[in-house]
C-alpha atoms as a PDB file:
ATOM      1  CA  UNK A   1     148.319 146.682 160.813  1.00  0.00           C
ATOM      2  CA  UNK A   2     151.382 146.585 158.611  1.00  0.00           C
ATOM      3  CA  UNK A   3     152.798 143.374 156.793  1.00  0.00           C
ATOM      4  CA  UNK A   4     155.481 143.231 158.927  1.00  0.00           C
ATOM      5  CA  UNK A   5     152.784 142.819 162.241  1.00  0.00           C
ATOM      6  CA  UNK A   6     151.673 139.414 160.156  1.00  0.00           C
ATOM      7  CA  UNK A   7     153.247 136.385 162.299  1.00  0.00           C
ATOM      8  CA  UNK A   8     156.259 134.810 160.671  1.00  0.00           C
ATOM      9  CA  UNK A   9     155.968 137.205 157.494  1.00  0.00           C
ATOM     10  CA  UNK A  10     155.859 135.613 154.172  1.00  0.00           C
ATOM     11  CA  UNK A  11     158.638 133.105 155.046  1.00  0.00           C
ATOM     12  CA  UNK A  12     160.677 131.239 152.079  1.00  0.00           C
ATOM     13  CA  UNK A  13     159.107 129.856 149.293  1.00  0.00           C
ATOM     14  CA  UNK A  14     159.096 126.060 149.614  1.00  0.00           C
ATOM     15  CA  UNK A  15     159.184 123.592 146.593  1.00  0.00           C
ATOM     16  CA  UNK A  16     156.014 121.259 146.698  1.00  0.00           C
ATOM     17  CA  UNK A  17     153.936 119.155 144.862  1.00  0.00           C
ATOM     18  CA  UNK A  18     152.939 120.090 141.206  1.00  0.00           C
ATOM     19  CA  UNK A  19     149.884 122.427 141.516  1.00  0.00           C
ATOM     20  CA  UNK A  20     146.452 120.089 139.953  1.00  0.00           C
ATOM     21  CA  UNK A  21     144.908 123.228 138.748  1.00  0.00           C
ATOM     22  CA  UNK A  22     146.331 127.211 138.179  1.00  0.00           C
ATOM     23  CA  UNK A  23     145.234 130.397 137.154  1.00  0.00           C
ATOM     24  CA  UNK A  24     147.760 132.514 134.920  1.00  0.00           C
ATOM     25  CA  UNK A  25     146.997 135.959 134.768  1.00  0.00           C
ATOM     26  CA  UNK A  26     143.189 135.109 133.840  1.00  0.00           C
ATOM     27  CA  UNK A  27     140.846 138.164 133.404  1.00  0.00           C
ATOM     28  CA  UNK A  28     136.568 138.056 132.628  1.00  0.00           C
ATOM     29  CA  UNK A  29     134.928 140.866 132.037  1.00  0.00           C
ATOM     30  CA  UNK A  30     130.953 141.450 132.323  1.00  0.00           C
ATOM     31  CA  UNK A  31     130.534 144.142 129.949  1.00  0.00           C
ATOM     32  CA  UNK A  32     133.052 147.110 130.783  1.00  0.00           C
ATOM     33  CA  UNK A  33     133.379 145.451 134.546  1.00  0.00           C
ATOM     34  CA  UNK A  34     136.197 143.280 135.147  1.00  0.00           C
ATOM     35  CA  UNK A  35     135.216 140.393 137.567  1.00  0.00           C
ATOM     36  CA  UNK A  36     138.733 139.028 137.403  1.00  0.00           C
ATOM     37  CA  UNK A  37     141.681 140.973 136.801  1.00  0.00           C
ATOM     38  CA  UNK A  38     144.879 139.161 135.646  1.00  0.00           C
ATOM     39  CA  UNK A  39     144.534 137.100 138.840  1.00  0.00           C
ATOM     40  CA  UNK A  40     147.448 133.739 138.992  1.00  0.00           C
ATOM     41  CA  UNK A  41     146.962 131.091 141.691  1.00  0.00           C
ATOM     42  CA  UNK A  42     147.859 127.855 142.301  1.00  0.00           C
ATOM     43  CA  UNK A  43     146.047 125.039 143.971  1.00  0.00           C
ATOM     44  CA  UNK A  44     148.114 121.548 144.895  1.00  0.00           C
ATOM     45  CA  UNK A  45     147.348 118.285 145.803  1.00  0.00           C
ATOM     46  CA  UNK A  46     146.941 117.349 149.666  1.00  0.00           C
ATOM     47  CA  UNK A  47     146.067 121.473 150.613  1.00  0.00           C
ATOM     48  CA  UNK A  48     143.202 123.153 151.388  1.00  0.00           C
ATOM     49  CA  UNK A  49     143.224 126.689 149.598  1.00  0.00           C
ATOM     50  CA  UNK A  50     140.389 128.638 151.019  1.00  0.00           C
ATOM     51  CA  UNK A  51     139.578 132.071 148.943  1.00  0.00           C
ATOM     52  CA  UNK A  52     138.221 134.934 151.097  1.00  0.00           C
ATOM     53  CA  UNK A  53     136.827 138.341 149.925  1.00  0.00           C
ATOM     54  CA  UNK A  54     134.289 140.579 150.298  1.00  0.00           C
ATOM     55  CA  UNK A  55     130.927 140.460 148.261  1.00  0.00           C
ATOM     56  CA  UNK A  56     131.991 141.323 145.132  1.00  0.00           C
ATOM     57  CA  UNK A  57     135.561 140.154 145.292  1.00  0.00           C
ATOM     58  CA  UNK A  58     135.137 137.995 142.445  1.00  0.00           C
ATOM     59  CA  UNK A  59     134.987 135.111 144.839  1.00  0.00           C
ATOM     60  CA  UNK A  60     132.424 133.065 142.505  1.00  0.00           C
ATOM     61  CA  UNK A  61     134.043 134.126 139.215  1.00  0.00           C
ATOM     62  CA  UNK A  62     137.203 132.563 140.465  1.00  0.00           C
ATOM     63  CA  UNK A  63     134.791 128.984 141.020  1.00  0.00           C
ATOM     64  CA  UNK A  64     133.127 129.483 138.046  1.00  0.00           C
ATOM     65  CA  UNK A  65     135.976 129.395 136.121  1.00  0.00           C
ATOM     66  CA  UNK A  66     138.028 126.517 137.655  1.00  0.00           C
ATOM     67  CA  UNK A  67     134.255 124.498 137.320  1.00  0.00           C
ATOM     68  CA  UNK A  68     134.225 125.211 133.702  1.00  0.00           C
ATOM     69  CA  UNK A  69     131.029 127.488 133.839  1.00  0.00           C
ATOM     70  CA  UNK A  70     133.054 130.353 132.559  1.00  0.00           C
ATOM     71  CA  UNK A  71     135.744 130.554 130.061  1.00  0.00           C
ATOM     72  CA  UNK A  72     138.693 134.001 130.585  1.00  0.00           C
ATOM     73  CA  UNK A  73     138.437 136.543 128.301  1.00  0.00           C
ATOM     74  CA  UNK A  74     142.587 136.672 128.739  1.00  0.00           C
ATOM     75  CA  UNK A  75     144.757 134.011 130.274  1.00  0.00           C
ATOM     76  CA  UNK A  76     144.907 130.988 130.993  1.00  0.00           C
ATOM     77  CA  UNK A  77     143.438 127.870 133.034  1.00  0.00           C
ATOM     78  CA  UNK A  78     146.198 124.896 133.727  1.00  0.00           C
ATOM     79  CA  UNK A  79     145.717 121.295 134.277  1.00  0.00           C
ATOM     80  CA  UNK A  80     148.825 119.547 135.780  1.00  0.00           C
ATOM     81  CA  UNK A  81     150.408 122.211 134.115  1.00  0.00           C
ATOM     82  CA  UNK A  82     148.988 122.179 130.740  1.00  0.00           C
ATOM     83  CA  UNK A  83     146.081 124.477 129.436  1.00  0.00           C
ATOM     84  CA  UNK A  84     142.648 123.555 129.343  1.00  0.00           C
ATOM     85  CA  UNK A  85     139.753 124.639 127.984  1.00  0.00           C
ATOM     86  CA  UNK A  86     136.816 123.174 129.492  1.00  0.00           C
ATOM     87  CA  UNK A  87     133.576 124.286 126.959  1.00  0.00           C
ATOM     88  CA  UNK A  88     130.835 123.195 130.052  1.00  0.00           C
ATOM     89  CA  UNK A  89     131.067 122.142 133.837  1.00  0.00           C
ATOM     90  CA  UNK A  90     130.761 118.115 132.247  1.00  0.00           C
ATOM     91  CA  UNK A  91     134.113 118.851 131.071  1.00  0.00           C
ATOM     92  CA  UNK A  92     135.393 119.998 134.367  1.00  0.00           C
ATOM     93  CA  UNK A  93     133.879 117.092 135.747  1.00  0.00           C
ATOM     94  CA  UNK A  94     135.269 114.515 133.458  1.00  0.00           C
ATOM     95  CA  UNK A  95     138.579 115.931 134.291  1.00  0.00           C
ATOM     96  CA  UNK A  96     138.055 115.405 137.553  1.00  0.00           C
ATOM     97  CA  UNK A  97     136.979 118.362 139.191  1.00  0.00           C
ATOM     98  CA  UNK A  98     134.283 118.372 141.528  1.00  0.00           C
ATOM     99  CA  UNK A  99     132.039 121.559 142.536  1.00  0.00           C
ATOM    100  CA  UNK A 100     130.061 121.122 145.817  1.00  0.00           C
ATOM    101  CA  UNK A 101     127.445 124.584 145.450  1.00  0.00           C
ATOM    102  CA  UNK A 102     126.309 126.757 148.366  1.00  0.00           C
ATOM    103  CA  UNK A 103     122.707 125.077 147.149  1.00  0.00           C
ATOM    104  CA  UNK A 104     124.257 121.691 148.372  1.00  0.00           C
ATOM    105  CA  UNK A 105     124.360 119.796 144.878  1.00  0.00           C
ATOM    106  CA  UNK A 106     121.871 117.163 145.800  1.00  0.00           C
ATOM    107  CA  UNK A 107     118.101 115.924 144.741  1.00  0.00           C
ATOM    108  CA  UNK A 108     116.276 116.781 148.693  1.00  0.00           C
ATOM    109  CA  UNK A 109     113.214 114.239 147.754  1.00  0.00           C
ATOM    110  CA  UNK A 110     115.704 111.139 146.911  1.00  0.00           C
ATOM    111  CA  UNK A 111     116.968 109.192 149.073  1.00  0.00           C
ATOM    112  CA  UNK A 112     120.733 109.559 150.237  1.00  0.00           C
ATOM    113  CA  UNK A 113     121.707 106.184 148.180  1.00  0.00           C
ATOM    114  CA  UNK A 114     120.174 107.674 145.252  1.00  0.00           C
ATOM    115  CA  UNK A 115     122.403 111.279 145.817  1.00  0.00           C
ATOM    116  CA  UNK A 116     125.018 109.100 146.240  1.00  0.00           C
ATOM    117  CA  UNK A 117     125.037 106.432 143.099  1.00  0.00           C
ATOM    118  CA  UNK A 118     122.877 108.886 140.492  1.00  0.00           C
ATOM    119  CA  UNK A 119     124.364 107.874 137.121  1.00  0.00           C
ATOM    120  CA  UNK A 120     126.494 105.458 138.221  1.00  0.00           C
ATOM    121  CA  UNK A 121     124.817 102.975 140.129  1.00  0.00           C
ATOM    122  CA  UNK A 122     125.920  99.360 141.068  1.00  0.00           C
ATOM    123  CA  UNK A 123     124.179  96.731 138.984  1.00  0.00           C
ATOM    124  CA  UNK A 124     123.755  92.721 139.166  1.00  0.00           C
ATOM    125  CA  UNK A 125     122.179  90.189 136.892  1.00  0.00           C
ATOM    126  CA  UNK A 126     122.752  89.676 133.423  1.00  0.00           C
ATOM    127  CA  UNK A 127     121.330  91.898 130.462  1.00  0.00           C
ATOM    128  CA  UNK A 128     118.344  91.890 129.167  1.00  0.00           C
ATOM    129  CA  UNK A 129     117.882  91.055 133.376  1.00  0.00           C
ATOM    130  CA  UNK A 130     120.440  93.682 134.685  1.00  0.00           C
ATOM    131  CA  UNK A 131     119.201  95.470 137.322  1.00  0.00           C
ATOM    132  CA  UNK A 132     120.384  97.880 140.127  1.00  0.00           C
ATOM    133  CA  UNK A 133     121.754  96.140 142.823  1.00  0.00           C
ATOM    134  CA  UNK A 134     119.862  97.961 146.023  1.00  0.00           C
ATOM    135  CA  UNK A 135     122.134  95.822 148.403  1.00  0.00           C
ATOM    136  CA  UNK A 136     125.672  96.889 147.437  1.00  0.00           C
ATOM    137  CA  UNK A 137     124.148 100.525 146.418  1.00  0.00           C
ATOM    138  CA  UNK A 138     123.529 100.540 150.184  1.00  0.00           C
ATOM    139  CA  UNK A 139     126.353  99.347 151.410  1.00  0.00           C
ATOM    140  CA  UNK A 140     128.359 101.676 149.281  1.00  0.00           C
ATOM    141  CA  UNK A 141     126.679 104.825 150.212  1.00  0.00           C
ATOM    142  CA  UNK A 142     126.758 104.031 154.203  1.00  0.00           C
ATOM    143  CA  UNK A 143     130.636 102.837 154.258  1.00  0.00           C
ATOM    144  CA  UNK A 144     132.021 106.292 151.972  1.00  0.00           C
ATOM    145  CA  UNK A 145     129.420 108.484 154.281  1.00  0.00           C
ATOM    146  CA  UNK A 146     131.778 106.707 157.269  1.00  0.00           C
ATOM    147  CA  UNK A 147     134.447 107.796 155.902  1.00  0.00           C
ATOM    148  CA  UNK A 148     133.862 111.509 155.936  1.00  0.00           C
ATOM    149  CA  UNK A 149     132.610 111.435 159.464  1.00  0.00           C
ATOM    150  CA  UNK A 150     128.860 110.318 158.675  1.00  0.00           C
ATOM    151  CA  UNK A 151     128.257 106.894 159.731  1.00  0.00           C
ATOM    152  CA  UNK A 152     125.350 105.867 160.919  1.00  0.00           C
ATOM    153  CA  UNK A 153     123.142 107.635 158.294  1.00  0.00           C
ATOM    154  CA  UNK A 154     119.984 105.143 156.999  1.00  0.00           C
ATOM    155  CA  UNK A 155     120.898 105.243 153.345  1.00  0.00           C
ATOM    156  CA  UNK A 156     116.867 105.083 152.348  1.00  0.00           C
ATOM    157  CA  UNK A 157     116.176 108.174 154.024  1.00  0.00           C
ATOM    158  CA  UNK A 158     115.606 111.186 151.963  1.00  0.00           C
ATOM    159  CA  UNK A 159     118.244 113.783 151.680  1.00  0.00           C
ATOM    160  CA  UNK A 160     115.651 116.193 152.785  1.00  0.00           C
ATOM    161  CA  UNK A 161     116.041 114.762 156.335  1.00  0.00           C
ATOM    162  CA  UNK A 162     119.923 115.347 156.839  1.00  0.00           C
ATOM    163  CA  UNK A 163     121.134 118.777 158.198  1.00  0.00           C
ATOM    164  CA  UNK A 164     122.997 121.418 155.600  1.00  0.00           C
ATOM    165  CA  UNK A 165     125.668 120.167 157.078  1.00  0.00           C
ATOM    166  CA  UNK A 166     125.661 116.070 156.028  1.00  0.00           C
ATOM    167  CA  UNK A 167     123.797 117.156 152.794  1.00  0.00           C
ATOM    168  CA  UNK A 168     127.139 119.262 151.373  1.00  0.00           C
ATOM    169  CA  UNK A 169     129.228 115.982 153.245  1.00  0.00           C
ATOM    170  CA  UNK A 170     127.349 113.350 151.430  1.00  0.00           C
ATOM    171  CA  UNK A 171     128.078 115.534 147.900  1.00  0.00           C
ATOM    172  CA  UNK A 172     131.462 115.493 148.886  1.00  0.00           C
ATOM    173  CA  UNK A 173     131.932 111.874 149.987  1.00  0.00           C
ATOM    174  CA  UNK A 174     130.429 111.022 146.223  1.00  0.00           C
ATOM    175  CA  UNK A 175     132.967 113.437 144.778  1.00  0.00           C
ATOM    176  CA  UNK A 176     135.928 111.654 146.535  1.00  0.00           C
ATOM    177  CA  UNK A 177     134.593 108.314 145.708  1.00  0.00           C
ATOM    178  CA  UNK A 178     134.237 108.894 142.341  1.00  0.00           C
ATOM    179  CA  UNK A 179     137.829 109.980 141.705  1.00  0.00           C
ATOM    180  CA  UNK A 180     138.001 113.865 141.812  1.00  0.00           C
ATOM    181  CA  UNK A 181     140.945 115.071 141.902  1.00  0.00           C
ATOM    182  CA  UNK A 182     140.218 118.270 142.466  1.00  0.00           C
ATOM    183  CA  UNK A 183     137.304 119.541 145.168  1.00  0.00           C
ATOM    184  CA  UNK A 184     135.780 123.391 144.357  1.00  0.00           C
ATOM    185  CA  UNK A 185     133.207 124.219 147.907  1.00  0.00           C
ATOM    186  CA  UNK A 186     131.202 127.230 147.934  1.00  0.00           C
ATOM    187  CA  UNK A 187     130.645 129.095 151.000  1.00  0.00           C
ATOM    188  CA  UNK A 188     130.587 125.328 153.256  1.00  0.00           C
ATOM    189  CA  UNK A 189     128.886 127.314 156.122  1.00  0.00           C
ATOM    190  CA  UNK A 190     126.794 129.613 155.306  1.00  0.00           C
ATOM    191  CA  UNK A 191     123.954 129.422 157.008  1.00  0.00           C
ATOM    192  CA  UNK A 192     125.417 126.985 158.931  1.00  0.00           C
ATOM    193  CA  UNK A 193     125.212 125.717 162.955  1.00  0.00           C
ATOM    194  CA  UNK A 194     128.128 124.563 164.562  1.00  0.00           C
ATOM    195  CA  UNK A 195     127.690 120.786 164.571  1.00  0.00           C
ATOM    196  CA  UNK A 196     127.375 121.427 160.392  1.00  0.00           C
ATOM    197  CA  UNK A 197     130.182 123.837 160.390  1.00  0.00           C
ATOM    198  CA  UNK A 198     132.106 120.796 162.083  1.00  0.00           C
ATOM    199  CA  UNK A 199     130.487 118.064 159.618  1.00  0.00           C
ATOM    200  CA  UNK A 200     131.358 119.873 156.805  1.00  0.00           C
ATOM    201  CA  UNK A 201     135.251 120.926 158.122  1.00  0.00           C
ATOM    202  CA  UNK A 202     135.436 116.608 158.406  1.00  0.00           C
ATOM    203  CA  UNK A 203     134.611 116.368 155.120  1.00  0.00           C
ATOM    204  CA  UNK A 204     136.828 118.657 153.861  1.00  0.00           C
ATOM    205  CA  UNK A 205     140.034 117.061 155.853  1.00  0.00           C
ATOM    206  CA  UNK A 206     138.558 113.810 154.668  1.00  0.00           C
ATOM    207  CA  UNK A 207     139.152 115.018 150.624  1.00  0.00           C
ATOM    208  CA  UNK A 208     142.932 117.066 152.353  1.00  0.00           C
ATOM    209  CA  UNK A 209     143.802 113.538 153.415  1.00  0.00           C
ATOM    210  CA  UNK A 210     142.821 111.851 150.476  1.00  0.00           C
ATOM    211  CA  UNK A 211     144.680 113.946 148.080  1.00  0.00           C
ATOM    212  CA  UNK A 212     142.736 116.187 146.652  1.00  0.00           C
ATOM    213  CA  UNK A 213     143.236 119.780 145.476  1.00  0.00           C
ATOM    214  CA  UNK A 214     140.440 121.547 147.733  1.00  0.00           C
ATOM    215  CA  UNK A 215     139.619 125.162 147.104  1.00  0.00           C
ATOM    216  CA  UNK A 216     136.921 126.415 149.732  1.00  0.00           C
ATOM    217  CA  UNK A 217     135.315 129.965 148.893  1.00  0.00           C
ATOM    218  CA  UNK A 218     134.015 131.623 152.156  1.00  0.00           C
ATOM    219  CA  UNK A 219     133.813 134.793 153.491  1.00  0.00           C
ATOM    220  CA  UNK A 220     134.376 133.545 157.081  1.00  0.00           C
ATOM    221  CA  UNK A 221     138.586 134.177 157.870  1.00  0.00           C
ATOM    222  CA  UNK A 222     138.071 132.149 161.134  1.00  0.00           C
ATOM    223  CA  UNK A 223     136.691 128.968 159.615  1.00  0.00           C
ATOM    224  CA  UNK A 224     139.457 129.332 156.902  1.00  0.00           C
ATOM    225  CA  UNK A 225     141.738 129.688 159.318  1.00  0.00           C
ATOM    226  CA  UNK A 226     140.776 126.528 161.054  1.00  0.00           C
ATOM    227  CA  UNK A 227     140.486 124.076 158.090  1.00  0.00           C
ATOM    228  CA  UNK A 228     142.498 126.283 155.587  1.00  0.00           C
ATOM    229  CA  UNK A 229     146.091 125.315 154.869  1.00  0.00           C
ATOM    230  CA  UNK A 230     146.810 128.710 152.346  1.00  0.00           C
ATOM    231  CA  UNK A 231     144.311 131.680 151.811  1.00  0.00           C
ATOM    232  CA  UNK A 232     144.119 133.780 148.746  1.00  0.00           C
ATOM    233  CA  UNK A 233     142.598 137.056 149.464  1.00  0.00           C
ATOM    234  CA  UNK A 234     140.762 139.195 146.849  1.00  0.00           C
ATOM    235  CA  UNK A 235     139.418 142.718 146.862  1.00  0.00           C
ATOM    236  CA  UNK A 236     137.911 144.051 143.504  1.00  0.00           C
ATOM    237  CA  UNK A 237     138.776 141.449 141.345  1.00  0.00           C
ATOM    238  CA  UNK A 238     142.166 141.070 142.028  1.00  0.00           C
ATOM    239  CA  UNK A 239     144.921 139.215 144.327  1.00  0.00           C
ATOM    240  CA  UNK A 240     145.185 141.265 147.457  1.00  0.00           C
ATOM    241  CA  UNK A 241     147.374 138.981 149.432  1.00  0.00           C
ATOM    242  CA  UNK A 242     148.580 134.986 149.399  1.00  0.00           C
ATOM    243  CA  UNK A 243     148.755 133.376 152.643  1.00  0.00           C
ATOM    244  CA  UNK A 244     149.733 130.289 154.685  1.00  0.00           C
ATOM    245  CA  UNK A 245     149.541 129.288 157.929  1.00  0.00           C
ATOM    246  CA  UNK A 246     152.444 130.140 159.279  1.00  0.00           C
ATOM    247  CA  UNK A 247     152.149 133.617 158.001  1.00  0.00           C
ATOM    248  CA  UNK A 248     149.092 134.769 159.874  1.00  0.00           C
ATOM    249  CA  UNK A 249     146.722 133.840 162.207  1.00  0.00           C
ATOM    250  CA  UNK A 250     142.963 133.979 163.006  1.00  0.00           C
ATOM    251  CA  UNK A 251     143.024 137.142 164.511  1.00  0.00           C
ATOM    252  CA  UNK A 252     145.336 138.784 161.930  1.00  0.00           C
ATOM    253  CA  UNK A 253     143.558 137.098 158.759  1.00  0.00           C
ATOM    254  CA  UNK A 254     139.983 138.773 160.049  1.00  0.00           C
ATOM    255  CA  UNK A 255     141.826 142.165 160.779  1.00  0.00           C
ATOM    256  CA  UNK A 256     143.112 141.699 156.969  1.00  0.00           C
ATOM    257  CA  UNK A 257     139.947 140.925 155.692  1.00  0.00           C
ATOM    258  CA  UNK A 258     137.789 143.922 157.729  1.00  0.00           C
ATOM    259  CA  UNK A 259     140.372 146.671 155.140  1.00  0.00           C
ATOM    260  CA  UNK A 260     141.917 146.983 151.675  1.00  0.00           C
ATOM    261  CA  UNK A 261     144.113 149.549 153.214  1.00  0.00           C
ATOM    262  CA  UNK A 262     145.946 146.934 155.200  1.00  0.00           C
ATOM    263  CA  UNK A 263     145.628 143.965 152.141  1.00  0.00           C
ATOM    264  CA  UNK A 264     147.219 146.938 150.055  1.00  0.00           C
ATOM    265  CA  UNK A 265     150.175 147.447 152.450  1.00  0.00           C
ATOM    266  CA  UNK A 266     150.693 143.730 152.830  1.00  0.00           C
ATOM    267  CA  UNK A 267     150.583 142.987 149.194  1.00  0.00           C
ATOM    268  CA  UNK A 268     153.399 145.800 148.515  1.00  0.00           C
ATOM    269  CA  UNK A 269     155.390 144.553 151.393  1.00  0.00           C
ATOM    270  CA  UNK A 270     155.622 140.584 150.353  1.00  0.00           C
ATOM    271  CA  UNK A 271     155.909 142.322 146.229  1.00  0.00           C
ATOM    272  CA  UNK A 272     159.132 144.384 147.485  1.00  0.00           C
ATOM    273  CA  UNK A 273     160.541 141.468 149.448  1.00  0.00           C
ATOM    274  CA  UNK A 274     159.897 139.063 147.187  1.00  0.00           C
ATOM    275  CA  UNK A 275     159.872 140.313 143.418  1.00  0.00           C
ATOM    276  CA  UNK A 276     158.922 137.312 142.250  1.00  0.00           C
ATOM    277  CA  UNK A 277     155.549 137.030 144.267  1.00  0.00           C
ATOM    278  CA  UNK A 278     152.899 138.044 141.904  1.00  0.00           C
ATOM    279  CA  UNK A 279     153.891 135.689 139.020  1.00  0.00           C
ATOM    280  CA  UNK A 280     153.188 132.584 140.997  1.00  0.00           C
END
């Protein structure tokens, strides 16, 4: 498969919305191994950018760096447009970026409501008599889990009880609720069944819908193609392709992702067409 078999090829590049978070030529090493090599992306508000790759891609490096566990060894890491240097993942956090881990990123033997409100819940009464409000931390929890396709869920059950599924949807929902404006997801399916495959694809059009910057990592080009609005494609480290929509489509993107050969050809046809590609 050539670039020019990829539906629609590149296409024009279309002004949109100031990216939330970017990548500029940002390399990490691990000893004399380059994880990430002078790899640029952007990620905007309102789009779901899902990054594919074989193991070893530097999928998680990528994560790791927009969560502020890992700081470039060259480049640079953008925040509406101006660098940032986040020293721990608190900073990413209180700069409103969310990470959702492939571990789920919530307590199993609290209850949902707990998950939910932890650090930040709803109080009533006056101090030295303030106390946690258990009503309205209820209510709260049930009415954002409705929103991202959960309702129904007994907020005093354990999180242990719900499926992989409504366990990485309830982390979610309390990202979005506590005013994230950017959402990082590792791997949202993996091991996953369908009906938490489809719980956690709600969720993620829930945070799409809401505004948010979503970046999903996965190594599944079907499920990216379903929820995925652009793809970024890496191979050893490095950008091996940047894709929308209406460039490619399920069947192409897993045919892209099964050979470098063919992510080689397409990244030197779209870098010939359009010279300007690789310093987006």
């Amino acid at each position: 498969m050539s670039a020019d078999d990829v539906p629609g090829g590149p296409g024009p590049v279309v002004p949109g919305p100031p990216p939330v978070l970017a990548l500029g030529q940002v390399t990490v090493r691990h000893g004399s191994v380059a994880a990430l090599s002078r790899v640029s992306a952007e990620f905007a508000p309102g789009t779901i950018t899902c990054v594919l790759g074989e193991n070893g891609s530097g999928k998680s490096t990528l994560v790791s760096v927009l969560s502020g566990l890992t700081r470039p060894d060259e480049g640079s890491l953008l925040l509406d447009g101006r660098p940032a240097r986040f020293r721990s993942a608190r900073d990413a956090r209180a700069a409103g970026i969310a990470t959702v881990w492939n571990d789920l990123s919530v307590a199993p033997l609290m209850s949902v409501w707990r998950n939910f409100c932890l650090g930040a819940e709803p109080t009533a009464g006056m101090w030295p008599l303030r106390r946690v409000d258990l009503a309205a931390a209820r209510e709260l929890t049930a009415r954002e889990l409705a929103k991202v396709g959960m309702a129904g869920v007994d907020p005093d059950q354990p999180a242990s009880g719900l499926r992989p599924g409504e366990r990485q949807s309830l982390a979610i929902a309390r990202a979005l609720h506590f005013g994230s404006r950017a959402l990082l997801v590792d791997e949202p399916i993996a091991p996953r069944s369908v009906a938490g495959a489809t719980q956690a694809g709600q969720a993620l059009l829930a945070a799409r819908a809401r505004g948010l910057a979503v970046v999903v990592v996965t190594a599944n080009p079907r499920y990216a193609h379903l929820i995925g609005d652009r793809f970024l494609l890496l191979a050893g480290g490095q950008v091996a392709g940047r894709l929308t929509r209406e460039d490619v489509d399920a069947d192409s993107l897993t045919r892209l992702m099964a050979g470098d050969d063919e992510l080689t050809a397409l990244t030197d046809e779209i870098e010939r067409t359009h010279p300007d590609w690789n310093a987006r």
